[in-house]
Protein backbone atom coordinates (compact mmCIF):
# COMPACT_ATOMS: atom_id res chain seq x y z
CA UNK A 1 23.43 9.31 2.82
CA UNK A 2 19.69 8.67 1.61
CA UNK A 3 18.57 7.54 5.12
CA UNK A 4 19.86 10.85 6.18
CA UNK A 5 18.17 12.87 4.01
CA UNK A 6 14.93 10.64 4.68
CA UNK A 7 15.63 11.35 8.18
CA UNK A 8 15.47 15.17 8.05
CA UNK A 9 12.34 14.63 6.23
CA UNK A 10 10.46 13.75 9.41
CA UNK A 11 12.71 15.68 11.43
CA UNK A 12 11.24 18.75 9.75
CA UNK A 13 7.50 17.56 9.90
CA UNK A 14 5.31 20.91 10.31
CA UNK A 15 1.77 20.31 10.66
CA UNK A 16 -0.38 22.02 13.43
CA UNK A 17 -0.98 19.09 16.23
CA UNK A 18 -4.35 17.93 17.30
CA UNK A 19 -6.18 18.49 13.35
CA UNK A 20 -8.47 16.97 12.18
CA UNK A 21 -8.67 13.51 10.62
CA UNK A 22 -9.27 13.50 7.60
CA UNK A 23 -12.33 12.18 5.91
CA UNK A 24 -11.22 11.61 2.46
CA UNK A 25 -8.64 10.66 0.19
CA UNK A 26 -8.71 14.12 -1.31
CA UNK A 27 -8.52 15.58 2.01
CA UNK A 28 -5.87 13.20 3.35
CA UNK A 29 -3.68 14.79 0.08
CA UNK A 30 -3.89 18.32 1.22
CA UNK A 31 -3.54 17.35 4.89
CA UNK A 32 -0.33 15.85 3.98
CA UNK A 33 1.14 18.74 1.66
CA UNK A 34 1.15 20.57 5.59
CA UNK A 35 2.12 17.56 7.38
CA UNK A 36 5.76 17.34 5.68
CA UNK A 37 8.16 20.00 5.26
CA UNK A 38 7.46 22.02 2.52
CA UNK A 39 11.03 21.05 0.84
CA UNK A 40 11.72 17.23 1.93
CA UNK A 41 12.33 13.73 0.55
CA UNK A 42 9.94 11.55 -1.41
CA UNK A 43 9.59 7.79 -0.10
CA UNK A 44 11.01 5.22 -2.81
CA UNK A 45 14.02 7.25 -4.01
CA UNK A 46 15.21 9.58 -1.52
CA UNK A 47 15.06 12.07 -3.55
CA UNK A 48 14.48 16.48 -2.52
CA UNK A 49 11.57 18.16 -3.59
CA UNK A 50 10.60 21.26 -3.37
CA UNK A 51 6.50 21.81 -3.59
CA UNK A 52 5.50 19.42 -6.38
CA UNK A 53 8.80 19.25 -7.77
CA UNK A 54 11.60 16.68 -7.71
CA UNK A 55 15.31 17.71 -7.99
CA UNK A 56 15.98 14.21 -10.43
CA UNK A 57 19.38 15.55 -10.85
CA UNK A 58 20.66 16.01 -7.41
CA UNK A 59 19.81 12.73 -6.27
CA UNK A 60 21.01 10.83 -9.92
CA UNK A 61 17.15 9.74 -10.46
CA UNK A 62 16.94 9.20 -15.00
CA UNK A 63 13.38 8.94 -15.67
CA UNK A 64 12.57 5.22 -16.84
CA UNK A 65 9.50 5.97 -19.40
CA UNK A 66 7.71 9.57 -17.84
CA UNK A 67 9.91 12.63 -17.19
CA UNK A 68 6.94 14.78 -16.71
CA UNK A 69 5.51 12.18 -14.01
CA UNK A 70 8.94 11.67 -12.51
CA UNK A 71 9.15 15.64 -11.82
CA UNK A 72 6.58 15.51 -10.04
CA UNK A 73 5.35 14.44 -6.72
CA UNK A 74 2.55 12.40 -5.90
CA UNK A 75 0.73 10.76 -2.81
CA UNK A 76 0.98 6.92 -2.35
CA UNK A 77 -0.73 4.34 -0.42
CA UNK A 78 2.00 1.95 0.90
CA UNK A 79 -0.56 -0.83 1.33
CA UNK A 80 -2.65 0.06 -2.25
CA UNK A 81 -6.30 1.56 -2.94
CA UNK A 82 -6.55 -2.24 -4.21
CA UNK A 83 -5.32 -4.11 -1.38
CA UNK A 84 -7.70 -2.05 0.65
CA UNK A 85 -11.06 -2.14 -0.85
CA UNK A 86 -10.91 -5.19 -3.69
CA UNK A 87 -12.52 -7.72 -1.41
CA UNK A 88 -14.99 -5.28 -0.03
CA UNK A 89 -18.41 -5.47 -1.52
CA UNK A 90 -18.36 -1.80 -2.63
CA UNK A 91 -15.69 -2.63 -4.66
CA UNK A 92 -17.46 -5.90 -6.48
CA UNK A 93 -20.21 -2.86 -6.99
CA UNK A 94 -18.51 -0.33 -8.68
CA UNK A 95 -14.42 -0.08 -8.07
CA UNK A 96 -12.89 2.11 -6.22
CA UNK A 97 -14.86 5.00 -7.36
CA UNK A 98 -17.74 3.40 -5.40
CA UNK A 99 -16.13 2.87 -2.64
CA UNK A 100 -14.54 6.25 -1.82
CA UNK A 101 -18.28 7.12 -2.15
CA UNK A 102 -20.00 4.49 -0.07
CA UNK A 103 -18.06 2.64 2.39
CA UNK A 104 -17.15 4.56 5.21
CA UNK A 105 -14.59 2.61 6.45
CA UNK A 106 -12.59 2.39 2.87
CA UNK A 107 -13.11 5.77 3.83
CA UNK A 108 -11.26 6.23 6.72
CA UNK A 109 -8.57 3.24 5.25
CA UNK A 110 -7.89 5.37 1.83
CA UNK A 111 -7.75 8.87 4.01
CA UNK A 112 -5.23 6.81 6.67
CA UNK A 113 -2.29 9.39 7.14
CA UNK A 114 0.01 6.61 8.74
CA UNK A 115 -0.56 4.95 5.13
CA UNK A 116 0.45 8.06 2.89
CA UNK A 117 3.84 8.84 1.86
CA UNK A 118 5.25 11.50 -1.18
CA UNK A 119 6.66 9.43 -3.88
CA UNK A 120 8.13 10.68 -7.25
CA UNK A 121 4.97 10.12 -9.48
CA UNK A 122 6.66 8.02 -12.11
CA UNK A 123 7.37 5.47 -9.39
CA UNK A 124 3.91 5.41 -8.07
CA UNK A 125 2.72 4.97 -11.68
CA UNK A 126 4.95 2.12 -11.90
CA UNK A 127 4.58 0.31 -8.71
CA UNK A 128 0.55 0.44 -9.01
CA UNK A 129 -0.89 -2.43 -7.05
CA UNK A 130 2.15 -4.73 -7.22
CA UNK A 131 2.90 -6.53 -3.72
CA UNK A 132 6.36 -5.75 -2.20
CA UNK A 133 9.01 -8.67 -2.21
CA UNK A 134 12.38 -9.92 -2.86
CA UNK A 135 14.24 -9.45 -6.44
CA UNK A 136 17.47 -10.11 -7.70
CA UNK A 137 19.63 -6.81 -7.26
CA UNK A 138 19.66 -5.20 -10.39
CA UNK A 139 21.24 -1.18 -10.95
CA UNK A 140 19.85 1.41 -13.24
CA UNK A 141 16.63 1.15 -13.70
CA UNK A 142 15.79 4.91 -12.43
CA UNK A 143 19.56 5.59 -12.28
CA UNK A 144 20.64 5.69 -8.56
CA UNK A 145 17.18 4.98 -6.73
CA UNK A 146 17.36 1.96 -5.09
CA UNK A 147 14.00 0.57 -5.48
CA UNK A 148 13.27 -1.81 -8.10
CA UNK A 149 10.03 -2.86 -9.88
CA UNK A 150 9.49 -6.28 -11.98
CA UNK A 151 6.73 -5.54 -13.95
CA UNK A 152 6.49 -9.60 -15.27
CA UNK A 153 6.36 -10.72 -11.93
CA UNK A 154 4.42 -7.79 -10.19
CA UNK A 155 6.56 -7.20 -7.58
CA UNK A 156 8.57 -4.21 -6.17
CA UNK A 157 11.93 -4.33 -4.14
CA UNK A 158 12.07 -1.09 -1.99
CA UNK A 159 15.43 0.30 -0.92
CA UNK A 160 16.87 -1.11 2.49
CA UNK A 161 15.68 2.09 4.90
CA UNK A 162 12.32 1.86 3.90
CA UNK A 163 11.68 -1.87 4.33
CA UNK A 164 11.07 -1.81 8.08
CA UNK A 165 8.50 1.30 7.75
CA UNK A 166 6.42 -0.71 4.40
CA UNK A 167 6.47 -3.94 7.44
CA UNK A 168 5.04 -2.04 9.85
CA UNK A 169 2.48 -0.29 7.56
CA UNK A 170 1.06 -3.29 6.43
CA UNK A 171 0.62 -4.75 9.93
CA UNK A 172 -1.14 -1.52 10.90
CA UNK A 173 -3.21 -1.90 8.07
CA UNK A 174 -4.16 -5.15 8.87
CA UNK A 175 -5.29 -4.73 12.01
CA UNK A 176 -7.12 -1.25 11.70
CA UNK A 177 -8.97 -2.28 9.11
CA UNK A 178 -8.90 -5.65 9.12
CA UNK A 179 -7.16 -6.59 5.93
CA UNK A 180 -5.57 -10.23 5.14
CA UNK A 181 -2.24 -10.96 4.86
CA UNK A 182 -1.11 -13.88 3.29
CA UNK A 183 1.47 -16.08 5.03
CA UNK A 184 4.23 -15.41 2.65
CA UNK A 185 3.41 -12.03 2.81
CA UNK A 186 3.55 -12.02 6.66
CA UNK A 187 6.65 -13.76 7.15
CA UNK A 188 8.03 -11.19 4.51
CA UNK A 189 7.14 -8.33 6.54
CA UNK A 190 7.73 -9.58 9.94
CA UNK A 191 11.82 -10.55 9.02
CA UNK A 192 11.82 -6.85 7.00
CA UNK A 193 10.18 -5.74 11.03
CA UNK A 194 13.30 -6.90 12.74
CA UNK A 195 15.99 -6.28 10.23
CA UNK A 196 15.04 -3.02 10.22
CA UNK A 197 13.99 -1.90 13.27
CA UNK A 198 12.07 2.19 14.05
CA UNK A 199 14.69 4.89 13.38
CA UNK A 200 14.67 8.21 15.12
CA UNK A 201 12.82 9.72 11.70
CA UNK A 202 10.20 6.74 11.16
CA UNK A 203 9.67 7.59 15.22
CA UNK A 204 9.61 11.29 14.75
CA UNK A 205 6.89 10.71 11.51
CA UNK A 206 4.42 8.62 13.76
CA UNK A 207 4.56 10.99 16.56
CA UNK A 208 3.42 13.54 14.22
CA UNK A 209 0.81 11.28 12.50
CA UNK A 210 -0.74 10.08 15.58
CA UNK A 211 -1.01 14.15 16.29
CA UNK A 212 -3.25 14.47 13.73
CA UNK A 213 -4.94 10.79 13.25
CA UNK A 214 -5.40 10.40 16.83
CA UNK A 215 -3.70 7.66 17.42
CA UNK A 216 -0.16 6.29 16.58
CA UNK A 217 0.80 3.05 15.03
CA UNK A 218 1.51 0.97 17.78
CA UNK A 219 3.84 -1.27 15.76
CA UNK A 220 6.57 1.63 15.37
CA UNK A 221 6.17 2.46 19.03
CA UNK A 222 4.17 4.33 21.32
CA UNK A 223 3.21 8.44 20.99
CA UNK A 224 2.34 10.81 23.52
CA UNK A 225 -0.75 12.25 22.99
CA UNK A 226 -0.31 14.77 25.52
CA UNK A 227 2.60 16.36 23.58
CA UNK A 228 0.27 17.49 20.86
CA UNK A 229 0.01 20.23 22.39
């Protein structure tokens, strides 16, 4: 039922074609308020919201800590502001502050649309910079939402419809900007690639992306350009 609803999410994706890129994060944020539907589905939980808000109740989410951050919906980076920039010199300067300042491509890497999903804000909070990974199965720790987060161990567990899109984020990451993966990481993501291969909606969403980024990611599948219109 959640991949359906996660599904009409990029079914119903809005925004004008052939936009602008945008420059910076803060104009990646607003870009993306237009790009999806103004009511849709947040990333991590599958949740409805409409504008900033999240309906917690309709989709069984119980706030863990925040209920004012877990109303609310905020914009995450699926590969983190810290996996980004935290080798780059900018950030050995002056943090990420710096760097949205300075470097141009952090720049382009923190603006990346392909890269920026809606996510209740209490699990954004939450997952910070953790990597993704394996964990035991546990229930209950935002109610229904599937994802899990082991804040001892750093790591987060998304739900199952997700996993393939998070795989194929991180190798578009790595190659457009040229970011390391570690092996464990790698072979992670690449068996999360072909367990779950591109659904119609994670299709749908990069056609949409690539209408406004200029290009797709070529590891969900090609886009046609030419239907930007």
């Amino acid at each position: 039922m959640r991949f359906k609803i996660f599904a009409v999410l990029c079914l119903l994706l809005s925004f004008a074609a052939h936009a602008d890129a945008p420059r910076t994060f803060s104009e990646a944020k607003k870009v993306a308020w237009k790009l999806y539907a103004p009511q849709s589905t947040e990333f991590y939980c599958g949740c409805k919201y409409k504008g900033n808000r999240v309906d917690l109740e309709a989709c069984g989410y119980v706030p863990r800590k925040n209920a004012s951050r877990a109303a609310r919906i905020e914009w995450e980076h699926i590969v983190p502001a810290w996996q980004i920039g935290h080798q780059r010199q900018c950030w050995q300067d002056g943090g990420r502050k710096n760097c949205s300042r300075n470097d141009q491509v952090y720049q382009r890497a923190e603006a990346d649309l392909h890269n920026l999903v809606p996510s209740i804000g209490e699990v954004n909070g939450d997952r910070s910079n953790f990597s993704f990974g394996w964990l035991p199965e546990q229930s209950g720790q935002y109610g229904s939402c599937l994802t899990q987060i082991d804040f001892k161990a750093k790591k987060v567990m998304p739900r199952p419809s997700i996993r393939g899109m998070i795989a194929r984020t991180y190798f578009y990451m790595s190659k457009q900007y040229n970011l390391r993966l570690s092996k464990q990481d790698r072979q992670l993501y690449e068996a999360w690639n072909k367990t779950y291969p591109p659904q119609a909606w994670e299709l749908q969403r990069n056609q949409r992306v690539a209408c406004v980024m200029g290009h797709g990611n070529e590891f969900v599948g090609p886009v046609n350009m030419k239907a930007c219109g």
